[in-house]
PDB file of N, CA and C in Angstrom:
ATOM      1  N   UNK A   1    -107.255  36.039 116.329  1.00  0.00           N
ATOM      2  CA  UNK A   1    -106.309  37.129 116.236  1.00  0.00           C
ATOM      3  C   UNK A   1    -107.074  38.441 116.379  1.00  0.00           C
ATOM      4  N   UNK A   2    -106.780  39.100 117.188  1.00  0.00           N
ATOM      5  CA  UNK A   2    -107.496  40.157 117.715  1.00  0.00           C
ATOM      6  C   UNK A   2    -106.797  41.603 116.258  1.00  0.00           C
ATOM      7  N   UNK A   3    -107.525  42.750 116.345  1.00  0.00           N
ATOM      8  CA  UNK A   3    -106.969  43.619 115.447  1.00  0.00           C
ATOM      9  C   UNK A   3    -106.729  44.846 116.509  1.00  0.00           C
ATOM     10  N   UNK A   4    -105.121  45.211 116.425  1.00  0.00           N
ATOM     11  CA  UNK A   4    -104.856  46.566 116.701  1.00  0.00           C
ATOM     12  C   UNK A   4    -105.505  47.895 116.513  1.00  0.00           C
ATOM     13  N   UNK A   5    -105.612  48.829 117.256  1.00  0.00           N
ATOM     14  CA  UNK A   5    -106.365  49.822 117.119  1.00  0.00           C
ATOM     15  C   UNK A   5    -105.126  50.549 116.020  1.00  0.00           C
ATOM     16  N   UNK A   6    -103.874  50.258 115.625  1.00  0.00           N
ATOM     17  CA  UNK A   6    -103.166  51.038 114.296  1.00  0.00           C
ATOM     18  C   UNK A   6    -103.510  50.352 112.729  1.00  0.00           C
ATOM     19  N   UNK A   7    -103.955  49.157 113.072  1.00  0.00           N
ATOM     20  CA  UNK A   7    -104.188  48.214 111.945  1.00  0.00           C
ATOM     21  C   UNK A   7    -105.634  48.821 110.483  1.00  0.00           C
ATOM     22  N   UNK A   8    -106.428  49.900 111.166  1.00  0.00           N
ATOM     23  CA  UNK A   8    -107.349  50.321 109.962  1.00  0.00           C
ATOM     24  C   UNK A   8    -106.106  51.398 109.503  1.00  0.00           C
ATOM     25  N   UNK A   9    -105.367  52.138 109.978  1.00  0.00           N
ATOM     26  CA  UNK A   9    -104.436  52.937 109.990  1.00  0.00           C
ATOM     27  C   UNK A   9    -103.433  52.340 108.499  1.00  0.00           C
ATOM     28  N   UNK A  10    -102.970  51.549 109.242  1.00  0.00           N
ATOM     29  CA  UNK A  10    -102.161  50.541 108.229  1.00  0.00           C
ATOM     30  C   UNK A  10    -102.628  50.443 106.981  1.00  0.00           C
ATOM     31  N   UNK A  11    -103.483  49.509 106.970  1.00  0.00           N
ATOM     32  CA  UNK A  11    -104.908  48.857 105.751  1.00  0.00           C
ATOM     33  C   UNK A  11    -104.732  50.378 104.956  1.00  0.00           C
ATOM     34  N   UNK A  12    -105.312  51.567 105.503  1.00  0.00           N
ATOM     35  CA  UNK A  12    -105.376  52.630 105.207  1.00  0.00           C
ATOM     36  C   UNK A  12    -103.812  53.370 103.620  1.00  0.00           C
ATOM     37  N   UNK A  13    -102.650  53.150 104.811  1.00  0.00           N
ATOM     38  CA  UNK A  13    -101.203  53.038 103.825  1.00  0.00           C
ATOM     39  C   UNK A  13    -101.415  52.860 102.912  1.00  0.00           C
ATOM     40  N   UNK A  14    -101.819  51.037 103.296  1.00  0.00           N
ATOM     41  CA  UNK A  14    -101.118  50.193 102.013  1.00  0.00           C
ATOM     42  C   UNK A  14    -102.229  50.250 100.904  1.00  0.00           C
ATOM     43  N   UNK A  15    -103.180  50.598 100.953  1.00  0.00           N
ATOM     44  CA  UNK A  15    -104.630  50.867 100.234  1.00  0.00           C
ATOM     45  C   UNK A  15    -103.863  52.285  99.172  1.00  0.00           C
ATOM     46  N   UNK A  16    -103.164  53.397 100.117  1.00  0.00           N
ATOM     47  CA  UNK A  16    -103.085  54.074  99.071  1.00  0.00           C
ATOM     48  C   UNK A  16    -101.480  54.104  98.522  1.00  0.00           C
ATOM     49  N   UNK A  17    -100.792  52.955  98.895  1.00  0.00           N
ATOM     50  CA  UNK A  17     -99.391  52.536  97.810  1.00  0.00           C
ATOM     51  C   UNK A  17    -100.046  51.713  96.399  1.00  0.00           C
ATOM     52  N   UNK A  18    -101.497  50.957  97.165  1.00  0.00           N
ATOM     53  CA  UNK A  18    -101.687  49.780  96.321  1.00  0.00           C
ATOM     54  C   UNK A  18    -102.468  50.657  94.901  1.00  0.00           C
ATOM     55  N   UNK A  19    -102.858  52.160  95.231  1.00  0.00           N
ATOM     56  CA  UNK A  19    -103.483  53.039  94.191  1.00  0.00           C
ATOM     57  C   UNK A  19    -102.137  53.752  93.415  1.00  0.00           C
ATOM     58  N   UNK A  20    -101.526  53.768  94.090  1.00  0.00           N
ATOM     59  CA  UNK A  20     -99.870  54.381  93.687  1.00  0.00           C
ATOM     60  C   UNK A  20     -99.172  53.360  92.622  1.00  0.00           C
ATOM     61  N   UNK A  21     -99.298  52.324  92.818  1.00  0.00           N
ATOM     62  CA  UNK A  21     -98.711  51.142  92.205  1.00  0.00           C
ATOM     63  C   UNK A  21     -99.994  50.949  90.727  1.00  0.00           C
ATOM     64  N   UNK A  22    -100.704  50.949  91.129  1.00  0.00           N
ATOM     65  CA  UNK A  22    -101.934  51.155  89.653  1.00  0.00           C
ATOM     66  C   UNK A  22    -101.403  52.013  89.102  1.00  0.00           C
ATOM     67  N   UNK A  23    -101.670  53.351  89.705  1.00  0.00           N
ATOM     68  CA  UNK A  23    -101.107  54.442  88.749  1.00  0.00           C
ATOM     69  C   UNK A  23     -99.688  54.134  87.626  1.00  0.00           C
ATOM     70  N   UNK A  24     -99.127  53.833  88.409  1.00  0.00           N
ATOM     71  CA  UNK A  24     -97.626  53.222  88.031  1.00  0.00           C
ATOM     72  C   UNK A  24     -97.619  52.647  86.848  1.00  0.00           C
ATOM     73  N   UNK A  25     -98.085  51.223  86.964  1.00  0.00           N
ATOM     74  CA  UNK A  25     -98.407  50.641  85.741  1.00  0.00           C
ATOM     75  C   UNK A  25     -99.303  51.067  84.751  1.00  0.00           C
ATOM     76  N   UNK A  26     -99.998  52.053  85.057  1.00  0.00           N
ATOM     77  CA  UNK A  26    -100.641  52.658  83.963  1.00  0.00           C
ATOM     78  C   UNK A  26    -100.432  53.620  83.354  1.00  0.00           C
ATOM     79  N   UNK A  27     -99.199  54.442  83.898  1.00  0.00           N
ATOM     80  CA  UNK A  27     -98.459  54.687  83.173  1.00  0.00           C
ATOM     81  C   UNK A  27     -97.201  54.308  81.880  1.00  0.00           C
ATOM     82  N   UNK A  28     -96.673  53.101  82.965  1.00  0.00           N
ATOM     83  CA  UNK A  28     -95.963  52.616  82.036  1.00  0.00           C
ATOM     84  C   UNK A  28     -96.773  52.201  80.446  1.00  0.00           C
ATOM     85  N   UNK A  29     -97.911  51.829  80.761  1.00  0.00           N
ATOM     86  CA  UNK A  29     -98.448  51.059  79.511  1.00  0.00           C
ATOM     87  C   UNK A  29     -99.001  52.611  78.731  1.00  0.00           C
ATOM     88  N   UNK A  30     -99.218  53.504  79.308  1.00  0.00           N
ATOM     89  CA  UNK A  30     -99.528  54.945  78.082  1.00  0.00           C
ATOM     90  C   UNK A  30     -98.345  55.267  77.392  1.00  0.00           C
ATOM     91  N   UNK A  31     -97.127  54.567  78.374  1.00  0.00           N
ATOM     92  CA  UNK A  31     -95.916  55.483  77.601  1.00  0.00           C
ATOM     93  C   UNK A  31     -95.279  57.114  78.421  1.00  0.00           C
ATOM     94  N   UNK A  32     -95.986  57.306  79.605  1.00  0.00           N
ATOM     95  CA  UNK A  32     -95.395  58.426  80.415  1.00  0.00           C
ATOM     96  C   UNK A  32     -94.200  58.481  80.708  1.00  0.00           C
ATOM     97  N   UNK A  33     -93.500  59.847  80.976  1.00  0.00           N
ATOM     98  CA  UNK A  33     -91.996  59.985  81.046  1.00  0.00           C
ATOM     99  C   UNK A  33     -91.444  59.377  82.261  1.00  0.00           C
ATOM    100  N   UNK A  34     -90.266  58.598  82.108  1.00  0.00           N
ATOM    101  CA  UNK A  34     -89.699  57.811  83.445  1.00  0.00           C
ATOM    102  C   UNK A  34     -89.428  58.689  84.347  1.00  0.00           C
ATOM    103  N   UNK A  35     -89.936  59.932  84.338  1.00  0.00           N
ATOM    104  CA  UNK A  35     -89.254  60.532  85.721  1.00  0.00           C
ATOM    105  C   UNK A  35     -90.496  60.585  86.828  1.00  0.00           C
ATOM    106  N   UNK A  36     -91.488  60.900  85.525  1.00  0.00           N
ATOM    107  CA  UNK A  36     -92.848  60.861  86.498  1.00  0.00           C
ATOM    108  C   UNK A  36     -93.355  59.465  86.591  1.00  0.00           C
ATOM    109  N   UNK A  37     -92.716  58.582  86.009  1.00  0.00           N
ATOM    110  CA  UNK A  37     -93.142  56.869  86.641  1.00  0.00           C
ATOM    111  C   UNK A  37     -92.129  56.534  87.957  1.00  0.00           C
ATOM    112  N   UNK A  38     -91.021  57.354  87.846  1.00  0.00           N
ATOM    113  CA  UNK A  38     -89.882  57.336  89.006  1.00  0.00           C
ATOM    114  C   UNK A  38     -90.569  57.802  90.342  1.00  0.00           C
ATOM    115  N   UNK A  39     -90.916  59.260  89.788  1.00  0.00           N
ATOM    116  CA  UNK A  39     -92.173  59.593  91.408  1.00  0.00           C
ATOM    117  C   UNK A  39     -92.934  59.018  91.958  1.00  0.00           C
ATOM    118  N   UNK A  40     -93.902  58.382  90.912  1.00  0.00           N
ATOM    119  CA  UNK A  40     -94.794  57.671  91.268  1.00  0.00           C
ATOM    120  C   UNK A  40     -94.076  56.338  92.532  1.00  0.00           C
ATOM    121  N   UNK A  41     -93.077  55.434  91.613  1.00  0.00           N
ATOM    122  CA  UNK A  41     -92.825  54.069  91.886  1.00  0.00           C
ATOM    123  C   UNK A  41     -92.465  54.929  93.237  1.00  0.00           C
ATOM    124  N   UNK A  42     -91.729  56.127  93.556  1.00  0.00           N
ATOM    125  CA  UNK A  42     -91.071  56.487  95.045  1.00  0.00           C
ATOM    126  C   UNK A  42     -92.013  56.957  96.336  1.00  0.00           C
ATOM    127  N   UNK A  43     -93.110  56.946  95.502  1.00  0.00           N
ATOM    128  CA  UNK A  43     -94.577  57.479  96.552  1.00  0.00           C
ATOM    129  C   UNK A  43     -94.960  55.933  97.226  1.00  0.00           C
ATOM    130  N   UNK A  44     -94.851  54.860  96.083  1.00  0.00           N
ATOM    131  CA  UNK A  44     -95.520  53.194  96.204  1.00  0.00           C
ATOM    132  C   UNK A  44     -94.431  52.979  97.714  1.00  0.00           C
ATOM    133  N   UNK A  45     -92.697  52.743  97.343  1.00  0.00           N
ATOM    134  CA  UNK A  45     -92.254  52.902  98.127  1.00  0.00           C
ATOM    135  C   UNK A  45     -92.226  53.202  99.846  1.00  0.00           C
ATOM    136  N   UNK A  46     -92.598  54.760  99.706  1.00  0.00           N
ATOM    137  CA  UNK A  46     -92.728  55.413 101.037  1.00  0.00           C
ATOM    138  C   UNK A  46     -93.600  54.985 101.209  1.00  0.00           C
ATOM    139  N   UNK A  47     -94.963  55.182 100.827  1.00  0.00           N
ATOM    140  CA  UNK A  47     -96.353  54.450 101.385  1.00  0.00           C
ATOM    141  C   UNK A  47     -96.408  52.878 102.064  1.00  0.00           C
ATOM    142  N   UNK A  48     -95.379  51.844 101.400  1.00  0.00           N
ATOM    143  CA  UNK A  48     -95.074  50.600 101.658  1.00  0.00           C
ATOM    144  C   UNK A  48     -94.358  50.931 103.013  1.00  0.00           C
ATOM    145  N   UNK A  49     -93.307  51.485 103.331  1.00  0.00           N
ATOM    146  CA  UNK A  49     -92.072  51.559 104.338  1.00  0.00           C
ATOM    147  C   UNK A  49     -92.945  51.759 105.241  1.00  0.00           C
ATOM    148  N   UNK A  50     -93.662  53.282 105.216  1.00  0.00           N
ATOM    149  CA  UNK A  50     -94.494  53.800 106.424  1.00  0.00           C
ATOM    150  C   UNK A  50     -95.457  52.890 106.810  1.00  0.00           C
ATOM    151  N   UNK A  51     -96.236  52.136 105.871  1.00  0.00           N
ATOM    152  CA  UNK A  51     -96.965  51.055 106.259  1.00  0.00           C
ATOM    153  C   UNK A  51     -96.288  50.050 107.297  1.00  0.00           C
ATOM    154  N   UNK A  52     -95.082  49.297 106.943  1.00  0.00           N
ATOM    155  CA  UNK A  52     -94.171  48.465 107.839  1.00  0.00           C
ATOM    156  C   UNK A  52     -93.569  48.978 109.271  1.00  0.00           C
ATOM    157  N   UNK A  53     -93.326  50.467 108.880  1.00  0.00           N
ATOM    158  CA  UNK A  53     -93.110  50.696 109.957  1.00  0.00           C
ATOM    159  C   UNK A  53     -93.797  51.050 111.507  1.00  0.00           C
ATOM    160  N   UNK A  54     -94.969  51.352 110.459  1.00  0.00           N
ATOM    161  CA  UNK A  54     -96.177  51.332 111.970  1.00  0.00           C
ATOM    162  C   UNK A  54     -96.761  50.255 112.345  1.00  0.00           C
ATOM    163  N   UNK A  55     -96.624  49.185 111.816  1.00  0.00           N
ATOM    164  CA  UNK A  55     -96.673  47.663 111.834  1.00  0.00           C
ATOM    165  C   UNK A  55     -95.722  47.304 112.462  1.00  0.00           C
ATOM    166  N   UNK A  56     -94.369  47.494 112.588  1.00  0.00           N
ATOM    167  CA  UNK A  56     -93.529  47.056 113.438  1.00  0.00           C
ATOM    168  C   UNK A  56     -92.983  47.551 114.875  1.00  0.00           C
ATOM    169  N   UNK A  57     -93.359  49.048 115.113  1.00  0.00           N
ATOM    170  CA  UNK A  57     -93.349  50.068 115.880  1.00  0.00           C
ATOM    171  C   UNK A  57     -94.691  49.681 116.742  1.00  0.00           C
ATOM    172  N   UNK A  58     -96.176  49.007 116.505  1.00  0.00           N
ATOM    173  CA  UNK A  58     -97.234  48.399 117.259  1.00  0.00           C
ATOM    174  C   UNK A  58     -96.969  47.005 117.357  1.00  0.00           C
ATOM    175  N   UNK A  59     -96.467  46.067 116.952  1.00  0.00           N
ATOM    176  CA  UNK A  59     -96.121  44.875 117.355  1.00  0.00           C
ATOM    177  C   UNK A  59     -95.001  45.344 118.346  1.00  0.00           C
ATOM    178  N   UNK A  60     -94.131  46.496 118.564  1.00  0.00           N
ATOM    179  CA  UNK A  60     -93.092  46.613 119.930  1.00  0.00           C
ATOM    180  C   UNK A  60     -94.071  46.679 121.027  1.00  0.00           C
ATOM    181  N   UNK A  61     -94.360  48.105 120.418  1.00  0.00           N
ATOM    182  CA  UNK A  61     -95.312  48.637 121.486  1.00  0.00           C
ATOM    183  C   UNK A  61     -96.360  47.241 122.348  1.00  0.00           C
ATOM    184  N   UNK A  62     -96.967  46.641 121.862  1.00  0.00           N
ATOM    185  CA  UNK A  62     -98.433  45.930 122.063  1.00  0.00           C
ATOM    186  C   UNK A  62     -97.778  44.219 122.286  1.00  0.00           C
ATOM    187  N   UNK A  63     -97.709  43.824 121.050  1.00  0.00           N
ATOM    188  CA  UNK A  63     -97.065  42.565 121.270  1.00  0.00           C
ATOM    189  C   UNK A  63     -96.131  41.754 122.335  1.00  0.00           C
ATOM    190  N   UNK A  64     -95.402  42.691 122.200  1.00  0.00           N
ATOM    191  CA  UNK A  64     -94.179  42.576 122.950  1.00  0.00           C
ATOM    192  C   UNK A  64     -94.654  42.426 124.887  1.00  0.00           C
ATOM    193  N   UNK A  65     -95.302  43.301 124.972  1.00  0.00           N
ATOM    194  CA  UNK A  65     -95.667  43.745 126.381  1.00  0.00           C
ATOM    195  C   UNK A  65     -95.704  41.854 126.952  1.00  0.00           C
ATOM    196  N   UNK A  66     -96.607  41.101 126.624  1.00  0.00           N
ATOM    197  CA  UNK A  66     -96.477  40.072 127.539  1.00  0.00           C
ATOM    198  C   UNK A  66     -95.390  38.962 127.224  1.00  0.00           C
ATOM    199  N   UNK A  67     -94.162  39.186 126.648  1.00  0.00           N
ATOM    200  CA  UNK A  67     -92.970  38.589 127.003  1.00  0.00           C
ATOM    201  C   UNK A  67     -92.244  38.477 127.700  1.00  0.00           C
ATOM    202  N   UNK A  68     -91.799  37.103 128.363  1.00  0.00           N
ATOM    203  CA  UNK A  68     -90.999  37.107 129.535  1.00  0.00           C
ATOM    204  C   UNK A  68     -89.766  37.951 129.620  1.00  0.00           C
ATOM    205  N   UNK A  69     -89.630  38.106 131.106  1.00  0.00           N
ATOM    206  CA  UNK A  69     -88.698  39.830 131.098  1.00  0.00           C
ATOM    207  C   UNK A  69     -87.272  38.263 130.497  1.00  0.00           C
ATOM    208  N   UNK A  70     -86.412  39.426 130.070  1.00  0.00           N
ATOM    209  CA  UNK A  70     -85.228  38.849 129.278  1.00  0.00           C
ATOM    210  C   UNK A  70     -84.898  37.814 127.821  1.00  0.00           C
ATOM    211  N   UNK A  71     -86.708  38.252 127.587  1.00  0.00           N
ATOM    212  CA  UNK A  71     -87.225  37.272 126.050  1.00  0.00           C
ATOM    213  C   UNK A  71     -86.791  38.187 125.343  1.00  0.00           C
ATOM    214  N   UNK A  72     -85.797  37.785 124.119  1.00  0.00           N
ATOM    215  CA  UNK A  72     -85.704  39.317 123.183  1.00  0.00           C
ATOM    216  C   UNK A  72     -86.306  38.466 121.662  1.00  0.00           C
ATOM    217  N   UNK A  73     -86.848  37.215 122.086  1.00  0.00           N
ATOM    218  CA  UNK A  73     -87.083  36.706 120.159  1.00  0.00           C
ATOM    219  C   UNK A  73     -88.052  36.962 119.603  1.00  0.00           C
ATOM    220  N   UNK A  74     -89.429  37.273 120.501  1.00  0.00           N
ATOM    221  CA  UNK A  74     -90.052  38.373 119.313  1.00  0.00           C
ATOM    222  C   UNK A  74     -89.507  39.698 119.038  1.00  0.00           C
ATOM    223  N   UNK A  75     -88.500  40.248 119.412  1.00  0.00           N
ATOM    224  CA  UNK A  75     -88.298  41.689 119.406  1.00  0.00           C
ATOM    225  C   UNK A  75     -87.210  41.021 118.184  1.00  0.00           C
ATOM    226  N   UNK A  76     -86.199  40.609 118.279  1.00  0.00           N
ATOM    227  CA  UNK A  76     -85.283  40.165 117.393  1.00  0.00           C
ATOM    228  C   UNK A  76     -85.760  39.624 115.772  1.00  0.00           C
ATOM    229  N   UNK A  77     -87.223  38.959 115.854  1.00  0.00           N
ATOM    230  CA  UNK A  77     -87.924  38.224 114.738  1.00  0.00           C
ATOM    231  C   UNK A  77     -88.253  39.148 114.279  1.00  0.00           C
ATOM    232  N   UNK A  78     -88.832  40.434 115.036  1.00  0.00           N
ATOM    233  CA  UNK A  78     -89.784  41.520 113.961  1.00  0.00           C
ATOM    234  C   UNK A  78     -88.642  42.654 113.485  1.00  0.00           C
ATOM    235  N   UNK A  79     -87.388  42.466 114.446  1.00  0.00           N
ATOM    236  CA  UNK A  79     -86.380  43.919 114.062  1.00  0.00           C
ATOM    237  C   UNK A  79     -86.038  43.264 112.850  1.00  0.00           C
ATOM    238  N   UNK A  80     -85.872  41.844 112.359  1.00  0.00           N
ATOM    239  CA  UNK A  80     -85.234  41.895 110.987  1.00  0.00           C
ATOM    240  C   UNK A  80     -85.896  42.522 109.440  1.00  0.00           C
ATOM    241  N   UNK A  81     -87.112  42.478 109.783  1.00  0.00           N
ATOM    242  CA  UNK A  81     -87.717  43.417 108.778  1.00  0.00           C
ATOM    243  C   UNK A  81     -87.671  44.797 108.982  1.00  0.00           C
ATOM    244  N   UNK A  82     -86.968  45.356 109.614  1.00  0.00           N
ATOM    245  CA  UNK A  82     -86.548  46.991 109.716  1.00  0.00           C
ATOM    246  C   UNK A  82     -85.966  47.823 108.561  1.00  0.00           C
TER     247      UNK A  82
END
């Protein structure tokens, strides 16, 4: 399996949802106010989405390219995680 030139990009995201999500729980366990554990959990969130979505936006782009013209089932397999 070869690696995309967006894939350190990616790694990159989810590296800093996966510091977002620490934070998170370490709050919960000090006892911090739910609004600022709410921000937090909504940063883990976006960081996750944007991660998927440039993951799914380079599997169009790249992947896709050598499918037979009128193949839509990798395009159909990866749109369901949208």
């Amino acid at each position: 399996m070869t690696e995309h030139t967006s894939h350190p990009k990616i790694v990159a995201r989810l590296k800093r949802a996966n510091g977002h999500l620490a934070s998170v729980i370490d709050m919960i366990e000090h006892g911090r106010p739910c609004t600022e554990i709410a921000q937090q959990m909504h940063a883990v969130e976006k960081a996750i989405t944007n991660a998927k979505r440039a993951l799914i936006h380079d599997h169009i782009d790249h992947c896709l390219d050598s499918a037979e013209p009128g193949d839509t089932t990798g395009f159909k397999e990866i749109t369901r995680y949208l």
